[in-house]
PDB file of N, CA and C in Angstrom:
ATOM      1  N   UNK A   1     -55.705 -16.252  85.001  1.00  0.00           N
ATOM      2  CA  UNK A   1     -55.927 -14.919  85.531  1.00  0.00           C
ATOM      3  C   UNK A   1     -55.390 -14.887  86.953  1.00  0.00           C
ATOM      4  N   UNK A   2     -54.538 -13.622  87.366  1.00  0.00           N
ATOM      5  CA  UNK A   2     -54.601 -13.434  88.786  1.00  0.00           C
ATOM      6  C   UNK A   2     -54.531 -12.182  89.017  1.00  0.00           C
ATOM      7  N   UNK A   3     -54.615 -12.094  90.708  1.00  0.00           N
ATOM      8  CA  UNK A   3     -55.088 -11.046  91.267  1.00  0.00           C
ATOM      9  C   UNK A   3     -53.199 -10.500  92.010  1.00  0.00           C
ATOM     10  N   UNK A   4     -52.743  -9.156  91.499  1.00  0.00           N
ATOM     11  CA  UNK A   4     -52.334  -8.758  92.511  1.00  0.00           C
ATOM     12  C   UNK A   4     -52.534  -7.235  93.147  1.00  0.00           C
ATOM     13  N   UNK A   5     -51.891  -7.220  93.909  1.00  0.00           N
ATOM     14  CA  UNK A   5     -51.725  -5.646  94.203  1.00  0.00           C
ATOM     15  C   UNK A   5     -50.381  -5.403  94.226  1.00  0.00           C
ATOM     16  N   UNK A   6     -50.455  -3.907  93.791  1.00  0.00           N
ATOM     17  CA  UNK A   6     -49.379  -3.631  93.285  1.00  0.00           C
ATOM     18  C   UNK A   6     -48.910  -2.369  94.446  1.00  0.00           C
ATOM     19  N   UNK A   7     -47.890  -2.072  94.630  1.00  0.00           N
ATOM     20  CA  UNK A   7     -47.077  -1.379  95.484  1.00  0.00           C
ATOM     21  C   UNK A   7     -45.909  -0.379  94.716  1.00  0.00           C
ATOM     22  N   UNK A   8     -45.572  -1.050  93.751  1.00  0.00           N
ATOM     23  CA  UNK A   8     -44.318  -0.183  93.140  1.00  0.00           C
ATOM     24  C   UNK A   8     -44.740  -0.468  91.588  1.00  0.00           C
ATOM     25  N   UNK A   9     -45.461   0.631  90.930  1.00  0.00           N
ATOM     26  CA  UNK A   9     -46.236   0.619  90.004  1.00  0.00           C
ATOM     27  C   UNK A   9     -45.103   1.160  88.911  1.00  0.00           C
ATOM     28  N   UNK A  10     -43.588   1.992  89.281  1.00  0.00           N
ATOM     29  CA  UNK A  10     -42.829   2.027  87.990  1.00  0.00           C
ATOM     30  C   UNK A  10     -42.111   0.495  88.066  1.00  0.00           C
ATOM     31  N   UNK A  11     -41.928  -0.385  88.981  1.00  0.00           N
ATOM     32  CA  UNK A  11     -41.606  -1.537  88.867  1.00  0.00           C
ATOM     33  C   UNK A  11     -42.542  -2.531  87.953  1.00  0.00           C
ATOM     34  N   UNK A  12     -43.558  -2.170  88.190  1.00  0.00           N
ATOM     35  CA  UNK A  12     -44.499  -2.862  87.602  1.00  0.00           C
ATOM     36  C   UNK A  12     -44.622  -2.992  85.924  1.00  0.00           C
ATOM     37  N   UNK A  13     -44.783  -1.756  85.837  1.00  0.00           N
ATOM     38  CA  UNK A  13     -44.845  -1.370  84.343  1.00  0.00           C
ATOM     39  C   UNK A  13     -43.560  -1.564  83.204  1.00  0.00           C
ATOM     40  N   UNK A  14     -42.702  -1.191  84.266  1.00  0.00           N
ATOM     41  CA  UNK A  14     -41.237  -2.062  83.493  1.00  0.00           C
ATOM     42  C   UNK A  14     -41.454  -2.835  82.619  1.00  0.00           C
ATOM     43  N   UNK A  15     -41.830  -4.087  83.801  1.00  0.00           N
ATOM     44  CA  UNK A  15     -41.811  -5.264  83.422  1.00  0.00           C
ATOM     45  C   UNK A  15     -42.909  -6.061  82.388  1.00  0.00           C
ATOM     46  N   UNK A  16     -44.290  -4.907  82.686  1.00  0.00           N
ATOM     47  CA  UNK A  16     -45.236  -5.431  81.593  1.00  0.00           C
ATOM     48  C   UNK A  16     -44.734  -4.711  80.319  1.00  0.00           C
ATOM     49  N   UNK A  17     -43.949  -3.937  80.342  1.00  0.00           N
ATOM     50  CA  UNK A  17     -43.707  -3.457  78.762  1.00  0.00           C
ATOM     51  C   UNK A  17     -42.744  -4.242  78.317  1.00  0.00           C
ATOM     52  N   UNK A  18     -42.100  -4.886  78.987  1.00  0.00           N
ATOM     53  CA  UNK A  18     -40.763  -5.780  78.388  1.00  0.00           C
ATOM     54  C   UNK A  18     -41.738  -7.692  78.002  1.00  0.00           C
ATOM     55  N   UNK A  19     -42.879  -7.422  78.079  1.00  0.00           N
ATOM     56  CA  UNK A  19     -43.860  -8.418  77.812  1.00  0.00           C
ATOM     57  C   UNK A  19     -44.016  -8.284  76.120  1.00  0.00           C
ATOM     58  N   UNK A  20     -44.222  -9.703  75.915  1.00  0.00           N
ATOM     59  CA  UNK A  20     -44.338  -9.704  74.316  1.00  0.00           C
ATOM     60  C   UNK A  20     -45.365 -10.082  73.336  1.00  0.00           C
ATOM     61  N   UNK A  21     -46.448 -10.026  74.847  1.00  0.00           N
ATOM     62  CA  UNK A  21     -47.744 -10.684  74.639  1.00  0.00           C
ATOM     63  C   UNK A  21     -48.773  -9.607  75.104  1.00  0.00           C
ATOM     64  N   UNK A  22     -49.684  -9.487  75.229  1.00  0.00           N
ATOM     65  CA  UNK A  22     -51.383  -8.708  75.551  1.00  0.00           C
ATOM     66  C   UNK A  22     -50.908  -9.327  76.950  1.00  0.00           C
ATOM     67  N   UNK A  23     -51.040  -8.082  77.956  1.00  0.00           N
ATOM     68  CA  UNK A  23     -51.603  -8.333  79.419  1.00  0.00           C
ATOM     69  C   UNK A  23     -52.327  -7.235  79.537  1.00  0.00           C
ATOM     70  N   UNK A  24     -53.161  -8.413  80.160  1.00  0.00           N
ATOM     71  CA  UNK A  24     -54.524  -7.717  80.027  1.00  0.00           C
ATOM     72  C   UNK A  24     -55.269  -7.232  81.666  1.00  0.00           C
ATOM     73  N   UNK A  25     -55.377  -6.120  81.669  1.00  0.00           N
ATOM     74  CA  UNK A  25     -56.200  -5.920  82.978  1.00  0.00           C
ATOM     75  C   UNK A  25     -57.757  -5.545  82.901  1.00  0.00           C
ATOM     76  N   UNK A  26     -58.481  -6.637  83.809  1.00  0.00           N
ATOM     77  CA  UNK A  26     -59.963  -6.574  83.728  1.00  0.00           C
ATOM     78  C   UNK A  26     -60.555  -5.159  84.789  1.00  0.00           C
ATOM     79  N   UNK A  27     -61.031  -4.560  83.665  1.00  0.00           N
ATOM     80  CA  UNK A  27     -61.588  -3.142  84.626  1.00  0.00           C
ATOM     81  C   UNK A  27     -62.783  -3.303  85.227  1.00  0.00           C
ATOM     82  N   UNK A  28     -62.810  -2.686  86.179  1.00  0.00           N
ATOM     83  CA  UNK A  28     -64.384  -2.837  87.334  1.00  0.00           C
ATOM     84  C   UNK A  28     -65.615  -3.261  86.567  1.00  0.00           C
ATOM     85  N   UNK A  29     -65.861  -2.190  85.475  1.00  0.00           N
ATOM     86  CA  UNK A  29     -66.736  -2.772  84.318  1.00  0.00           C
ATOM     87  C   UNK A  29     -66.787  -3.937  83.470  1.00  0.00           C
ATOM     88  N   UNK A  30     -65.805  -4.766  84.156  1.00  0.00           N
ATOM     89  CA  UNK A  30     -65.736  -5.983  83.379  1.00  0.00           C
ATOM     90  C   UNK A  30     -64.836  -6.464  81.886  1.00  0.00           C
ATOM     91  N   UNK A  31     -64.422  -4.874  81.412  1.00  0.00           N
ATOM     92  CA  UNK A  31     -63.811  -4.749  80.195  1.00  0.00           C
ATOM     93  C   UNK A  31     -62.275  -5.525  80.214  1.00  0.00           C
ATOM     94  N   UNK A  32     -61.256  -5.954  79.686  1.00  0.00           N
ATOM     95  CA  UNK A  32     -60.362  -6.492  79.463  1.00  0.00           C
ATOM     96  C   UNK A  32     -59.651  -4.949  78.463  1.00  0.00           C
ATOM     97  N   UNK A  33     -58.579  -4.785  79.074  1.00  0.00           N
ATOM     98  CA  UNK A  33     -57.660  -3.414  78.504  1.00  0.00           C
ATOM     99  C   UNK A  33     -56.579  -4.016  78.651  1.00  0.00           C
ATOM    100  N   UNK A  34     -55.947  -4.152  77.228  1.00  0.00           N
ATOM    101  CA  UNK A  34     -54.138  -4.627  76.892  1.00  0.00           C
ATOM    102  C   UNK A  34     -53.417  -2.968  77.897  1.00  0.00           C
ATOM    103  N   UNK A  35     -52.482  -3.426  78.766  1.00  0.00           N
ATOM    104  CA  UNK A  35     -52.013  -2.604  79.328  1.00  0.00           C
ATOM    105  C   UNK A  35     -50.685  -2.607  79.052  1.00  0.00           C
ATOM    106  N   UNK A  36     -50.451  -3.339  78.047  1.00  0.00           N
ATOM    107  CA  UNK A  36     -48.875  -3.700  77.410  1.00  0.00           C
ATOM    108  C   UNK A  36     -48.328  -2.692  76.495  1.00  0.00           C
ATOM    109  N   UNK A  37     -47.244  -1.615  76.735  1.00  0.00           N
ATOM    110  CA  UNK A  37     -46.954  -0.642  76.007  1.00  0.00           C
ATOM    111  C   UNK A  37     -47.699   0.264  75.746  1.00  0.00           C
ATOM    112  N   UNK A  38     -49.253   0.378  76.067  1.00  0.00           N
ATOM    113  CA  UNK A  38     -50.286   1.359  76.139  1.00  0.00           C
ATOM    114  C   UNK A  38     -50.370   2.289  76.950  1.00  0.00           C
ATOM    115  N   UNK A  39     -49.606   3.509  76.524  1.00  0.00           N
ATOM    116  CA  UNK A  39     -49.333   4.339  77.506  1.00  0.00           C
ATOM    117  C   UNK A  39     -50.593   5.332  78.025  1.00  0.00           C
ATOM    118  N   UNK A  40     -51.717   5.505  77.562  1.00  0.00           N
ATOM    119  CA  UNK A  40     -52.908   5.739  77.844  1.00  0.00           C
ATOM    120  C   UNK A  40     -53.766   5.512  78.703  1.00  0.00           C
ATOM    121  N   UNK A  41     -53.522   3.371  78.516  1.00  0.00           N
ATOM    122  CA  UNK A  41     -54.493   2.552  79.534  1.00  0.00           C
ATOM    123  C   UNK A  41     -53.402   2.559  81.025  1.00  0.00           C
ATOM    124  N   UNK A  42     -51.673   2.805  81.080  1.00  0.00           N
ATOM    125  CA  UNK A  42     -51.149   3.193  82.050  1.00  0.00           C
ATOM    126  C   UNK A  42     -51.213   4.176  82.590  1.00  0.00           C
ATOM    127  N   UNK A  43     -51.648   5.301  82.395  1.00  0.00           N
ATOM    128  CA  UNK A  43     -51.964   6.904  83.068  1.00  0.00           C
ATOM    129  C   UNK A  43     -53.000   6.207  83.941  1.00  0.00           C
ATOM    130  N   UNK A  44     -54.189   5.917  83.456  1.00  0.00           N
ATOM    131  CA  UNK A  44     -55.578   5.600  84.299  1.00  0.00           C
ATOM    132  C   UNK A  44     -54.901   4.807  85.621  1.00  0.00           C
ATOM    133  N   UNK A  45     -54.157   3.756  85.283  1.00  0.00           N
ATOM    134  CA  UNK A  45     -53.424   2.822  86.111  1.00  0.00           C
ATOM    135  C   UNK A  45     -53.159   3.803  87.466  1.00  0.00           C
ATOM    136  N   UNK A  46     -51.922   4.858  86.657  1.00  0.00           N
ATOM    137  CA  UNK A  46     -51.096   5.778  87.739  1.00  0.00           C
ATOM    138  C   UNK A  46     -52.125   6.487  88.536  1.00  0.00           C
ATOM    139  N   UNK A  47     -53.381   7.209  87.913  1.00  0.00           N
ATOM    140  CA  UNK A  47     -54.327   7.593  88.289  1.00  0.00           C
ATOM    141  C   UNK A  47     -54.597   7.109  89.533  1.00  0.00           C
ATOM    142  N   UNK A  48     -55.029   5.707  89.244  1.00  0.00           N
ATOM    143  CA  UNK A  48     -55.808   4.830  90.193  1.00  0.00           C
ATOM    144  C   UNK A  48     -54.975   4.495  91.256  1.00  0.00           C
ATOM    145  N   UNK A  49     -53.551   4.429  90.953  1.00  0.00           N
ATOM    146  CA  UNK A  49     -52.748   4.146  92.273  1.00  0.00           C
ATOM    147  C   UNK A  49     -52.244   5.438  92.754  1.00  0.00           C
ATOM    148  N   UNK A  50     -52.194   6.260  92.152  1.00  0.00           N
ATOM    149  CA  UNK A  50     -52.538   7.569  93.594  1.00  0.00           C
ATOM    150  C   UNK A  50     -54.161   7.715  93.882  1.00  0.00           C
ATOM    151  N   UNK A  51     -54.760   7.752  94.044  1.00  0.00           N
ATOM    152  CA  UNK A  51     -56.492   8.032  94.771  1.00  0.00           C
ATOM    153  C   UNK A  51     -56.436   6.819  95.209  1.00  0.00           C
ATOM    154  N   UNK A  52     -55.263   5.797  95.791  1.00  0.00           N
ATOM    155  CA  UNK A  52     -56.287   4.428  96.463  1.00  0.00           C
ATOM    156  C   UNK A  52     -54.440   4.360  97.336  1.00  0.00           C
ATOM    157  N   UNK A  53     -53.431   5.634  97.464  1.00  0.00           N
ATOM    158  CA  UNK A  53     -52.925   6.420  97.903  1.00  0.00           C
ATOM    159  C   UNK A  53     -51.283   5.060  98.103  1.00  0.00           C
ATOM    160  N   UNK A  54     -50.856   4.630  96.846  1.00  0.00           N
ATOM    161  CA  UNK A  54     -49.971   3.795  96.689  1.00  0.00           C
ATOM    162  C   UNK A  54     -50.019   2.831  96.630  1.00  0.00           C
ATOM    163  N   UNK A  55     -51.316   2.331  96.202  1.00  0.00           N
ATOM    164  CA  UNK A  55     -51.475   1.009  95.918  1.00  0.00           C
ATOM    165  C   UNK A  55     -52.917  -0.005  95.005  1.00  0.00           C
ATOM    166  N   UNK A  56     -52.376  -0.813  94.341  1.00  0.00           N
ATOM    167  CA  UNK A  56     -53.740  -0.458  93.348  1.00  0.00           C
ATOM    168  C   UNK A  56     -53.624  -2.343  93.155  1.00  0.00           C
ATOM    169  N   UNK A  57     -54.622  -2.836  93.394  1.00  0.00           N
ATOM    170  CA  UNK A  57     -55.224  -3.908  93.166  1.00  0.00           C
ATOM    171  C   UNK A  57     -55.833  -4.598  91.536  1.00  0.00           C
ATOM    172  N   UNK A  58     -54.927  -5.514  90.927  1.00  0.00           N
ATOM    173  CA  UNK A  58     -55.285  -5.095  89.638  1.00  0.00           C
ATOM    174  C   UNK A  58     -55.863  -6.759  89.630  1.00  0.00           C
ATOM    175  N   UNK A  59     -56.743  -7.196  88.398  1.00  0.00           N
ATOM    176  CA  UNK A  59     -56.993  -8.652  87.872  1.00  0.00           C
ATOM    177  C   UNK A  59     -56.000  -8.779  86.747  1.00  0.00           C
ATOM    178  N   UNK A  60     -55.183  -9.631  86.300  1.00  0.00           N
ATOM    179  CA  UNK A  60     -54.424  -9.658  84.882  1.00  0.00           C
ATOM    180  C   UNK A  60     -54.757 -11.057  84.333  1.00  0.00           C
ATOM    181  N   UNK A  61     -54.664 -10.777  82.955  1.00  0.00           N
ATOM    182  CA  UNK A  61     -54.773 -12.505  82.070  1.00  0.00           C
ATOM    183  C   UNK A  61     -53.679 -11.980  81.281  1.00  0.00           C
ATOM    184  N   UNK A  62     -52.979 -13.168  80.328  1.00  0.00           N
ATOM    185  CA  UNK A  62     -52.206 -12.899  79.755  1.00  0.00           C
ATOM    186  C   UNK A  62     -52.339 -13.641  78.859  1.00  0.00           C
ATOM    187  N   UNK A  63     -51.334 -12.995  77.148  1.00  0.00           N
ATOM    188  CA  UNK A  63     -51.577 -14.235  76.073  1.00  0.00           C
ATOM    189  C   UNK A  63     -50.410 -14.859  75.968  1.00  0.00           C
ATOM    190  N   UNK A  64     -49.453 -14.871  76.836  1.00  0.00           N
ATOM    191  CA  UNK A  64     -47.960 -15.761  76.430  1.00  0.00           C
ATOM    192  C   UNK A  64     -47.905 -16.395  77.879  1.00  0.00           C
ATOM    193  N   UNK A  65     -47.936 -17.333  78.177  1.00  0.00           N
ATOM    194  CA  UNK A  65     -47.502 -17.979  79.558  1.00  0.00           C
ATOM    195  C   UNK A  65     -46.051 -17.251  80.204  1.00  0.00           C
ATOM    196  N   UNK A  66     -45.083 -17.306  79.077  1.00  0.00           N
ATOM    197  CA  UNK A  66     -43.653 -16.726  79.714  1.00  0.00           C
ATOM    198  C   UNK A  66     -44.063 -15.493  80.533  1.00  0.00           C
ATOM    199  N   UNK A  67     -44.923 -14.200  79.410  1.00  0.00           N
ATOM    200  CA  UNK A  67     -45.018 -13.067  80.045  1.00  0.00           C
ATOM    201  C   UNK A  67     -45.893 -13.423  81.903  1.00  0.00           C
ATOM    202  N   UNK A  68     -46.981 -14.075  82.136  1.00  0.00           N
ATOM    203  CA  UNK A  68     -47.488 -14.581  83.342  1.00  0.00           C
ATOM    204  C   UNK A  68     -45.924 -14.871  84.169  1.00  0.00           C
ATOM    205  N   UNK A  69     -45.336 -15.664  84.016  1.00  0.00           N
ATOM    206  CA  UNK A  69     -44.026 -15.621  84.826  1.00  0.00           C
ATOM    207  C   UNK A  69     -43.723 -14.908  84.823  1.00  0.00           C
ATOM    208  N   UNK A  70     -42.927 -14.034  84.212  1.00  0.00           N
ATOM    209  CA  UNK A  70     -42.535 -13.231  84.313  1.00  0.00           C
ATOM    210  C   UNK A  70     -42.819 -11.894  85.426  1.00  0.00           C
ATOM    211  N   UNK A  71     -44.377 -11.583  85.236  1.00  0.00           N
ATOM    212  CA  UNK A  71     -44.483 -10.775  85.993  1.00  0.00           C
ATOM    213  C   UNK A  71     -45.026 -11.385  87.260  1.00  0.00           C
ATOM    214  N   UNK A  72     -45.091 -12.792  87.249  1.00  0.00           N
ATOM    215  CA  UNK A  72     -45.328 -13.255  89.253  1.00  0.00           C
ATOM    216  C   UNK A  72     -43.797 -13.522  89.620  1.00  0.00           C
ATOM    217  N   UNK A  73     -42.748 -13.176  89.169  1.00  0.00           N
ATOM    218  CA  UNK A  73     -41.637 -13.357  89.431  1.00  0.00           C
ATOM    219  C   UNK A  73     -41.282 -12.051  89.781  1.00  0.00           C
ATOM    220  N   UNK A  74     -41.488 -11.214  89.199  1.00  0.00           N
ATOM    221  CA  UNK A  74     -41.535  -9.428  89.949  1.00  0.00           C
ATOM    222  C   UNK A  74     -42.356  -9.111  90.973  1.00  0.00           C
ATOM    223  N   UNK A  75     -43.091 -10.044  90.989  1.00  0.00           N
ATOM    224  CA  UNK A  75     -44.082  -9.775  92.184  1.00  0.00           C
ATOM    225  C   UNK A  75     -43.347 -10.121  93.084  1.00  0.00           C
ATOM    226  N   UNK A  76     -43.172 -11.081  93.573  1.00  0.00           N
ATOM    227  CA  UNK A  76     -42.634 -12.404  94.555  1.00  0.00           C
ATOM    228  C   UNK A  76     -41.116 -12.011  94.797  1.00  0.00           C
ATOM    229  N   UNK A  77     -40.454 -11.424  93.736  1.00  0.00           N
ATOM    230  CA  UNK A  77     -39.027 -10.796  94.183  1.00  0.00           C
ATOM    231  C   UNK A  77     -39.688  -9.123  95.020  1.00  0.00           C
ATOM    232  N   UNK A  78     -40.630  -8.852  94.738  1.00  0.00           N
ATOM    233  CA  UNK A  78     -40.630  -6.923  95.428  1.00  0.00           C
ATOM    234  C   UNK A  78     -40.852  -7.803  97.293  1.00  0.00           C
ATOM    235  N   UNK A  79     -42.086  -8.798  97.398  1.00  0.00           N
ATOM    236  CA  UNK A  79     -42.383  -8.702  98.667  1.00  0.00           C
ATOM    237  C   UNK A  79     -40.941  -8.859  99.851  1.00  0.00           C
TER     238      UNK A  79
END
């Protein structure tokens, strides 16, 4: 599991949809929501990163190790 925050949330989402595995983001309530191609559990996302006004702090687990690289490699290339 890790923690990032996110800054460029159509960058973001790109890259979790090009994932081939469940990434999963843990919601305040504790719940685990596949945010992979779920265009539903991504609105709330967009939601949340405008009212916290460009930037949104997420927890992720993942079920493929590649996809985990993958997206700390988008991370680490935006900073």
């Amino acid at each position: 599991m890790i923690k990032l925050t996110i800054l460029n949330m159509n960058g973001f989402l790109q890259i979790v949809n090009q994932c081939s595995g469940a990434v999963n983001a843990v919601c305040p309530d504790g719940k685990w929501r596949d945010i992979n191609k779920s265009y539903a559990a991504q609105k709330v996302l967009w939601d949340q990163f405008r009212e916290n006004h460009g930037s949104l702090a997420l927890k992720l687990d993942f079920q493929k190790p590649e996809d985990y690289v993958r997206i700390v490699y988008h991370h680490i290339s935006e900073i």
